[in-house]
C-alpha atoms as a PDB file:
ATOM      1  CA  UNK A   1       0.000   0.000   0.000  1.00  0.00           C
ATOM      2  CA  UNK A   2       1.160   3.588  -0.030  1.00  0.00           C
ATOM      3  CA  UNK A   3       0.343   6.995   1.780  1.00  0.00           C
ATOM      4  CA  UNK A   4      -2.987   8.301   1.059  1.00  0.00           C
ATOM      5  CA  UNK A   5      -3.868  12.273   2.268  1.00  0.00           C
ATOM      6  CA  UNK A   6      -6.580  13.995   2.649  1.00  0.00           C
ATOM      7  CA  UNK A   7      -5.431  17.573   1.066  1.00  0.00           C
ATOM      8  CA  UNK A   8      -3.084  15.822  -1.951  1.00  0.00           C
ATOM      9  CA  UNK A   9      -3.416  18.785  -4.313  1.00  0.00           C
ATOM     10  CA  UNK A  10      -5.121  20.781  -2.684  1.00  0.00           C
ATOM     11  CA  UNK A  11      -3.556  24.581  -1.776  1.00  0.00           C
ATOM     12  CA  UNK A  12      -4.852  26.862   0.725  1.00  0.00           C
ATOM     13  CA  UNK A  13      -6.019  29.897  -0.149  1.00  0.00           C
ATOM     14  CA  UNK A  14      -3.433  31.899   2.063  1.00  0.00           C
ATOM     15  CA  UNK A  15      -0.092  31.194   3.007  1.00  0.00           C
ATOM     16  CA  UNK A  16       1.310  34.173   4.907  1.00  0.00           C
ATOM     17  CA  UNK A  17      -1.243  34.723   7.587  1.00  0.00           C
ATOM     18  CA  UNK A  18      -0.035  35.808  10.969  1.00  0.00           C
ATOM     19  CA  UNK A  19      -2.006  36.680  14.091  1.00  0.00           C
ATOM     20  CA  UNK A  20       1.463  38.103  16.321  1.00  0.00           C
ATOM     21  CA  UNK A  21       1.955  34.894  18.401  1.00  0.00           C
ATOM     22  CA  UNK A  22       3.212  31.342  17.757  1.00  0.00           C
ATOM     23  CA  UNK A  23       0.005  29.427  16.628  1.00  0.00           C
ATOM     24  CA  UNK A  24      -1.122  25.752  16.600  1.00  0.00           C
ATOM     25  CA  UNK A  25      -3.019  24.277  13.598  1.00  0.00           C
ATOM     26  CA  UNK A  26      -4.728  21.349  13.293  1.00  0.00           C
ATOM     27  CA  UNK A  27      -7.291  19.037  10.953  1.00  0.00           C
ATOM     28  CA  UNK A  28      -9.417  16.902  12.598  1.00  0.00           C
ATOM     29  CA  UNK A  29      -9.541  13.630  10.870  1.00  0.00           C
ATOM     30  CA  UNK A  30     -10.590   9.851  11.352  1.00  0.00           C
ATOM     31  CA  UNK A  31     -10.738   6.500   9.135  1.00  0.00           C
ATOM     32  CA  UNK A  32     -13.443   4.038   8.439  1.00  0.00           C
ATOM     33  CA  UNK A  33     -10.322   1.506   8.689  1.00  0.00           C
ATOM     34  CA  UNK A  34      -7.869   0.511  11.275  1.00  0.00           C
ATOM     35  CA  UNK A  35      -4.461   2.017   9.511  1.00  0.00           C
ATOM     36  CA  UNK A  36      -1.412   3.776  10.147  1.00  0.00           C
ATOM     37  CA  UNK A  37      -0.974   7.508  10.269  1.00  0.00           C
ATOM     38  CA  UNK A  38       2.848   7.141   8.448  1.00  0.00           C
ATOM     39  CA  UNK A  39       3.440  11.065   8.513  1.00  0.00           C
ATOM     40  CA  UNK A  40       2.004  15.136   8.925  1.00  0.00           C
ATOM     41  CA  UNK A  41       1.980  17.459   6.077  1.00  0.00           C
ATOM     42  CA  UNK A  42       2.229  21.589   6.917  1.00  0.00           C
ATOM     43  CA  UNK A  43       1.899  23.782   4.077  1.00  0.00           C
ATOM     44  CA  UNK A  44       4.952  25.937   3.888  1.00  0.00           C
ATOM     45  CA  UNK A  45       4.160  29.713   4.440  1.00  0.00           C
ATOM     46  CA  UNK A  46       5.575  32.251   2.796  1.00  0.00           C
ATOM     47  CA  UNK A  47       7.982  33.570   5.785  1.00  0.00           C
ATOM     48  CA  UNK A  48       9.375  30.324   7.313  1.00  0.00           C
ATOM     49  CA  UNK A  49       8.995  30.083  11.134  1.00  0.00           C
ATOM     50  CA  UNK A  50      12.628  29.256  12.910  1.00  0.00           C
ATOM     51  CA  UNK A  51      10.688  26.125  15.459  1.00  0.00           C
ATOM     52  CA  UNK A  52       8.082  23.758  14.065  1.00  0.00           C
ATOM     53  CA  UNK A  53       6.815  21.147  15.740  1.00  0.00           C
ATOM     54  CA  UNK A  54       3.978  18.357  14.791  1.00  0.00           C
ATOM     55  CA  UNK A  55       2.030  15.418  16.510  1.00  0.00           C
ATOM     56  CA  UNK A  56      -1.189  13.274  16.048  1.00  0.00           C
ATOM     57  CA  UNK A  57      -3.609  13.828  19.265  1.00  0.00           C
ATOM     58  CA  UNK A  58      -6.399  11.278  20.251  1.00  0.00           C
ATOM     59  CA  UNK A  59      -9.633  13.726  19.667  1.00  0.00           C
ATOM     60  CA  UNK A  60     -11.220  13.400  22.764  1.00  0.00           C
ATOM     61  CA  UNK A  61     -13.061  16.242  25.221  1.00  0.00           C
ATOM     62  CA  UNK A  62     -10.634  18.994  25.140  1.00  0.00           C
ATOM     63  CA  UNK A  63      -8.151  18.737  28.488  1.00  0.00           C
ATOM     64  CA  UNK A  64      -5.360  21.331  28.369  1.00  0.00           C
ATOM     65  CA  UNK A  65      -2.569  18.443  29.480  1.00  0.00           C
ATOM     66  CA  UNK A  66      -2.943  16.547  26.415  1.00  0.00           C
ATOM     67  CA  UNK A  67       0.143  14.999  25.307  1.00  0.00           C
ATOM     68  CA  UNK A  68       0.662  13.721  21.508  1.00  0.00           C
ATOM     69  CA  UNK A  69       0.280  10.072  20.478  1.00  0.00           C
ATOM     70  CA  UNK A  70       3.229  10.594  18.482  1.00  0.00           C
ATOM     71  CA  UNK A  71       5.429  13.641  17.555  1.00  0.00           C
ATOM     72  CA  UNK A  72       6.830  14.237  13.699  1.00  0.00           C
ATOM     73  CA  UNK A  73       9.971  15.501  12.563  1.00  0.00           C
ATOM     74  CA  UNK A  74      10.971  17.898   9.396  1.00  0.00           C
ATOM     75  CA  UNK A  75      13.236  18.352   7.253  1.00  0.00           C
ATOM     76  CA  UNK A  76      14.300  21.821   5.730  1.00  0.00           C
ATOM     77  CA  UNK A  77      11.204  23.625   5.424  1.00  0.00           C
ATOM     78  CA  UNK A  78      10.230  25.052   1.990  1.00  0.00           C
ATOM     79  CA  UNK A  79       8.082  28.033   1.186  1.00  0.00           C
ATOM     80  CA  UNK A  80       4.550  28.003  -1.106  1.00  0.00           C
ATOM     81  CA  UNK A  81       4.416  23.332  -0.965  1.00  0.00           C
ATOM     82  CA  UNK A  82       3.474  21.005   1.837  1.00  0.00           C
ATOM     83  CA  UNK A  83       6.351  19.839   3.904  1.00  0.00           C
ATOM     84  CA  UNK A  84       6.604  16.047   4.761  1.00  0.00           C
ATOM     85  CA  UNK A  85       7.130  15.382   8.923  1.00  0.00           C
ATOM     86  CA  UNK A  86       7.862  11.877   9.522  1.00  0.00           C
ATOM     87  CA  UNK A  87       6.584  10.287  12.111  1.00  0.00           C
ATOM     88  CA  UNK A  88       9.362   7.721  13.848  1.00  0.00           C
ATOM     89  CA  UNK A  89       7.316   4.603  13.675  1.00  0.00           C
ATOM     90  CA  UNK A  90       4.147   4.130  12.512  1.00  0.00           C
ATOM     91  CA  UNK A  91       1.024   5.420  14.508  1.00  0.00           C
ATOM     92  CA  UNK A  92      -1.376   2.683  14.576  1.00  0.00           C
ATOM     93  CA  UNK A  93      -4.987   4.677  14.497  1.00  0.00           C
ATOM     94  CA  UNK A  94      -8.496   2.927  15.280  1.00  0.00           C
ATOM     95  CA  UNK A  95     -11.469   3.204  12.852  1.00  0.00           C
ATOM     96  CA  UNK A  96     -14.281   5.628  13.429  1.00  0.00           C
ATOM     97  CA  UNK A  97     -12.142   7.218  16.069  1.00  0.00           C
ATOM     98  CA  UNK A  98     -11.531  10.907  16.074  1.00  0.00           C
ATOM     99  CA  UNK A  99      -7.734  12.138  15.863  1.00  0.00           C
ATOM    100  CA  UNK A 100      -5.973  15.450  15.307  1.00  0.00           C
ATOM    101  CA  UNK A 101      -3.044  16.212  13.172  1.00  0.00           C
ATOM    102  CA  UNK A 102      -1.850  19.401  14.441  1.00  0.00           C
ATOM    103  CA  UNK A 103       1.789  21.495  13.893  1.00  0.00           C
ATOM    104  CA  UNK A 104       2.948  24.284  16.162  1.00  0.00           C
ATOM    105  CA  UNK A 105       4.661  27.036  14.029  1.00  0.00           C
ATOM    106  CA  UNK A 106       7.029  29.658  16.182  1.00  0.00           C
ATOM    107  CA  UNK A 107       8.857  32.781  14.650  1.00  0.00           C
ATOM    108  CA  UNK A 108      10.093  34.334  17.716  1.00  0.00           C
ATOM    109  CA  UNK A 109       8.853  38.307  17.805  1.00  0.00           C
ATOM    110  CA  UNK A 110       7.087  37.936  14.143  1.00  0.00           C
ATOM    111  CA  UNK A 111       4.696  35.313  15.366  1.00  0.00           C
ATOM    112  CA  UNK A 112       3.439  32.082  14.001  1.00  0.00           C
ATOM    113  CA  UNK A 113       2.643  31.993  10.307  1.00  0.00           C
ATOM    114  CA  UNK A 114      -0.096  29.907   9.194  1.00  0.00           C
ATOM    115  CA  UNK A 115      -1.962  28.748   5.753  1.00  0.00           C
ATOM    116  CA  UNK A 116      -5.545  28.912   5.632  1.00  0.00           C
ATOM    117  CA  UNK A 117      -8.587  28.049   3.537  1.00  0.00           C
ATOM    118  CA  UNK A 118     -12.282  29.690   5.245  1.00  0.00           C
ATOM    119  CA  UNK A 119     -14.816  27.165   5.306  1.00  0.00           C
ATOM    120  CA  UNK A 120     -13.117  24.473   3.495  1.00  0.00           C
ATOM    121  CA  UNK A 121     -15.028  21.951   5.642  1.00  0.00           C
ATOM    122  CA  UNK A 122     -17.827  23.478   4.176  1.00  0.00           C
ATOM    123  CA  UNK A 123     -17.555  22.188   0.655  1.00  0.00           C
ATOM    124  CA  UNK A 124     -16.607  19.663  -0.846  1.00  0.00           C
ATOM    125  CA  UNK A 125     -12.667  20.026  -1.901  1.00  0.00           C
ATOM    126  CA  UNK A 126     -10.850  16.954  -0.744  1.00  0.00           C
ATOM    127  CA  UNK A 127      -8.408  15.091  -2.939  1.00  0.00           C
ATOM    128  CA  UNK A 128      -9.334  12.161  -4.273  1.00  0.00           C
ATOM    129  CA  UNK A 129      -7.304  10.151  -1.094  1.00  0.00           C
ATOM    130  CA  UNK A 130     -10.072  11.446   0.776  1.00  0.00           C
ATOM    131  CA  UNK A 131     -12.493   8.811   0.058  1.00  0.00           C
ATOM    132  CA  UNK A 132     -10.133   5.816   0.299  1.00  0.00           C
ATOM    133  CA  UNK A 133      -8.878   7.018   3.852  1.00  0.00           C
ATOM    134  CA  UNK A 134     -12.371   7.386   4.651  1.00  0.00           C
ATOM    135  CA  UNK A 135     -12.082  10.975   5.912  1.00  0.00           C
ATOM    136  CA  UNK A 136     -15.030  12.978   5.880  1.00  0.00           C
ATOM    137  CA  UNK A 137     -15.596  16.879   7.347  1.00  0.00           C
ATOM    138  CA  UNK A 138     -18.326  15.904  10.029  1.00  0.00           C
ATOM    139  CA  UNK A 139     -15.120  14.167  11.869  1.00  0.00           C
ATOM    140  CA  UNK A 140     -15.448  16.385  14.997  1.00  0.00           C
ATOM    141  CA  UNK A 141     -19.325  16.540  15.387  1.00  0.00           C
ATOM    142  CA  UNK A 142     -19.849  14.538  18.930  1.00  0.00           C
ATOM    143  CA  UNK A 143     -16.528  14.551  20.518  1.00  0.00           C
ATOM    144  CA  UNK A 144     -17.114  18.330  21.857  1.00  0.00           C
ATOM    145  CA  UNK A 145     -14.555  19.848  19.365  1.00  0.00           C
ATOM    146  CA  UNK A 146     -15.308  23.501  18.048  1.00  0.00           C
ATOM    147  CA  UNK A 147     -14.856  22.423  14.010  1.00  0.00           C
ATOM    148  CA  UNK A 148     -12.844  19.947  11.902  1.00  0.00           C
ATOM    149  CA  UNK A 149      -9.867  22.871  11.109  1.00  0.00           C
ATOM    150  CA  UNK A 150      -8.680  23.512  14.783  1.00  0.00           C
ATOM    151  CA  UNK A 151      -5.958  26.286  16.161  1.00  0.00           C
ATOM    152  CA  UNK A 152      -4.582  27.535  19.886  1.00  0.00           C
ATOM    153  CA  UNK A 153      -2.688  30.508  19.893  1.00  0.00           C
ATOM    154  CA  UNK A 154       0.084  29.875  22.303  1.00  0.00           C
ATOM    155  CA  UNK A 155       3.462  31.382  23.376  1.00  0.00           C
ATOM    156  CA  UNK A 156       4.859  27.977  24.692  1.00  0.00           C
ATOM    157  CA  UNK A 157       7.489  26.467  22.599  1.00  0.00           C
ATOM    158  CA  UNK A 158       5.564  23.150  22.576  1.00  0.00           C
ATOM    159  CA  UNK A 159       3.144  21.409  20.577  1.00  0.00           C
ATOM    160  CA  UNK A 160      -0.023  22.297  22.542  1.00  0.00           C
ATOM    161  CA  UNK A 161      -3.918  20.708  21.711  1.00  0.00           C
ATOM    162  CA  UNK A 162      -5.614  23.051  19.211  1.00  0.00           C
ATOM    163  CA  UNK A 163      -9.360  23.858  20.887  1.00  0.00           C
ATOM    164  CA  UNK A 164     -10.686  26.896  18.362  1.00  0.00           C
ATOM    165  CA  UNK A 165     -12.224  26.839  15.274  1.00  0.00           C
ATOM    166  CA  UNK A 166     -13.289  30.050  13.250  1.00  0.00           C
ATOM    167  CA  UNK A 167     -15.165  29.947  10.045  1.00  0.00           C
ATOM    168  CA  UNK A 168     -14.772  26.107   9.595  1.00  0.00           C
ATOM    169  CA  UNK A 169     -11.274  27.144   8.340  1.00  0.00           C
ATOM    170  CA  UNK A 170      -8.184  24.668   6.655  1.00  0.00           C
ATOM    171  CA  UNK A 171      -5.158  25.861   8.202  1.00  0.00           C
ATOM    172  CA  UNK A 172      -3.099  23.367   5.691  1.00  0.00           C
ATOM    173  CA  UNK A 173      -2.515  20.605   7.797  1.00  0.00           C
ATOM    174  CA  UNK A 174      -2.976  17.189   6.403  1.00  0.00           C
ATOM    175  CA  UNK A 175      -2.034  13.838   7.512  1.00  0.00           C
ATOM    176  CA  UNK A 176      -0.768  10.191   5.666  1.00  0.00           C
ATOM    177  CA  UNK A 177      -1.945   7.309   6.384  1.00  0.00           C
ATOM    178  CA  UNK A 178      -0.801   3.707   5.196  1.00  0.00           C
ATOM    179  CA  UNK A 179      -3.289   0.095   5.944  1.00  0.00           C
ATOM    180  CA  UNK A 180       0.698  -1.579   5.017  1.00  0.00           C
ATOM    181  CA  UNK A 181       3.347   0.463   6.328  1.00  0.00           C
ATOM    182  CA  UNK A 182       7.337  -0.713   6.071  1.00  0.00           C
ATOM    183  CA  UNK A 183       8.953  -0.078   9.212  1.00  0.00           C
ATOM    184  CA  UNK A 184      12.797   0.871   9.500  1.00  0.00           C
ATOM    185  CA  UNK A 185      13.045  -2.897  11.271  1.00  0.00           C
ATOM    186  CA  UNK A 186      11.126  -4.561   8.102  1.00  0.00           C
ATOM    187  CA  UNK A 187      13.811  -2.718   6.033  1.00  0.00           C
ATOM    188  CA  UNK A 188      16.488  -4.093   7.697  1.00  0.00           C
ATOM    189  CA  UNK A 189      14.880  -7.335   8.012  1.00  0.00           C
ATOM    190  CA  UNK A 190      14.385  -7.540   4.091  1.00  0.00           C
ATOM    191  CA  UNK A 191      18.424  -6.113   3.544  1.00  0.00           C
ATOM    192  CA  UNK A 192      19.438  -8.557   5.796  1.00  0.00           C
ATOM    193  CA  UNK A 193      19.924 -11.949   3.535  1.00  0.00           C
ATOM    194  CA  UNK A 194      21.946  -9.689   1.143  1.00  0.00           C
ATOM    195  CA  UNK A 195      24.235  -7.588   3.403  1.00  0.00           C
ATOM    196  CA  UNK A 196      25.501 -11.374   5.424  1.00  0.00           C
ATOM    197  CA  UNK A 197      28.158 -13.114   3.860  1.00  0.00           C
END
């Protein structure tokens, strides 16, 4: 199998928005099968913050000491195309439950920038992807969450749980999910006949 997204080729309709304060994003999302969530997707802005930080969050009543089910890494960032964060092993994810994909984006004194598409949840402007992963927009009705594109304006430098939602807004977060994913240990295990003499 391979990745599947929910926003594959989709761009947000703003990529240089900035409210004066680090900012975390976040799109609700769930699966109609038990899979993988492989890696989180950001949307490059067009002024690059200096800290980024991503995680997948179980999307349960809102409690200000979440912690993330799993935290993703970057690579250099780039500017105006969605940047891959890696999760470090595969994030096994239930069906029909609720997650959130969210990214923390820090500048220092110029803020956080964020991407963002108003009341994307509102139509219907998924990729393709969408329907295989089995994503759909009402994925935060009944779990007490404000919308399905989530953000928390905080000053921490730490991935915090996104609680707000304002105009049903896409703040171009997307996630990846694989039903087959290869681990870094099937890897090896599949290298290993031809690296023994």
């Amino acid at each position: 199998m391979s990745e599947q997204r929910i926003f594959a080729g989709v761009t947000p309709a703003s990529h240089n928005n900035d409210d004066g304060t680090p900012i975390c994003v976040g799109t609700v999302f769930r699966s109609t099968v038990d899979t993988y969530v492989t890696a989180v997707y950001w949307y490059g802005t067009d002024v690059l913050p200096t800290n980024l930080l991503a995680g997948v969050y179980a999307a349960l009543p809102v409690d200000a000491g979440k912690s993330p089910l799993a935290v993703a890494t970057f690579g250099p960032l780039v500017s105006g195309q969605f940047n891959r964060g890696a999760l470090a092993a595969p994030l096994h994810i239930t069906a029909a439950v609720p997650y959130i994909a969210a990214v923390h984006a820090d500048s220092g004194l110029t803020g956080g920038r964020y991407s963002a598409t108003p009341f994307q949840f509102d139509v219907d402007n998924l990729s393709p992807d969408a329907t295989l992963v089995g994503i759909s927009s009402g994925s935060a009705e009944g779990v007490g969450l404000a919308g399905n594109g989530l953000f928390t304006e905080s000053a921490t430098l730490a991935l915090v749980y996104p609680v707000s939602s304002f105009h049903n807004t896409w703040y171009g977060v997307d996630v990846a999910t694989d039903t087959a994913p290869v681990t870094t240990d099937a890897r090896r295990a599949a290298l290993l006949p031809f690296l023994t003499p």
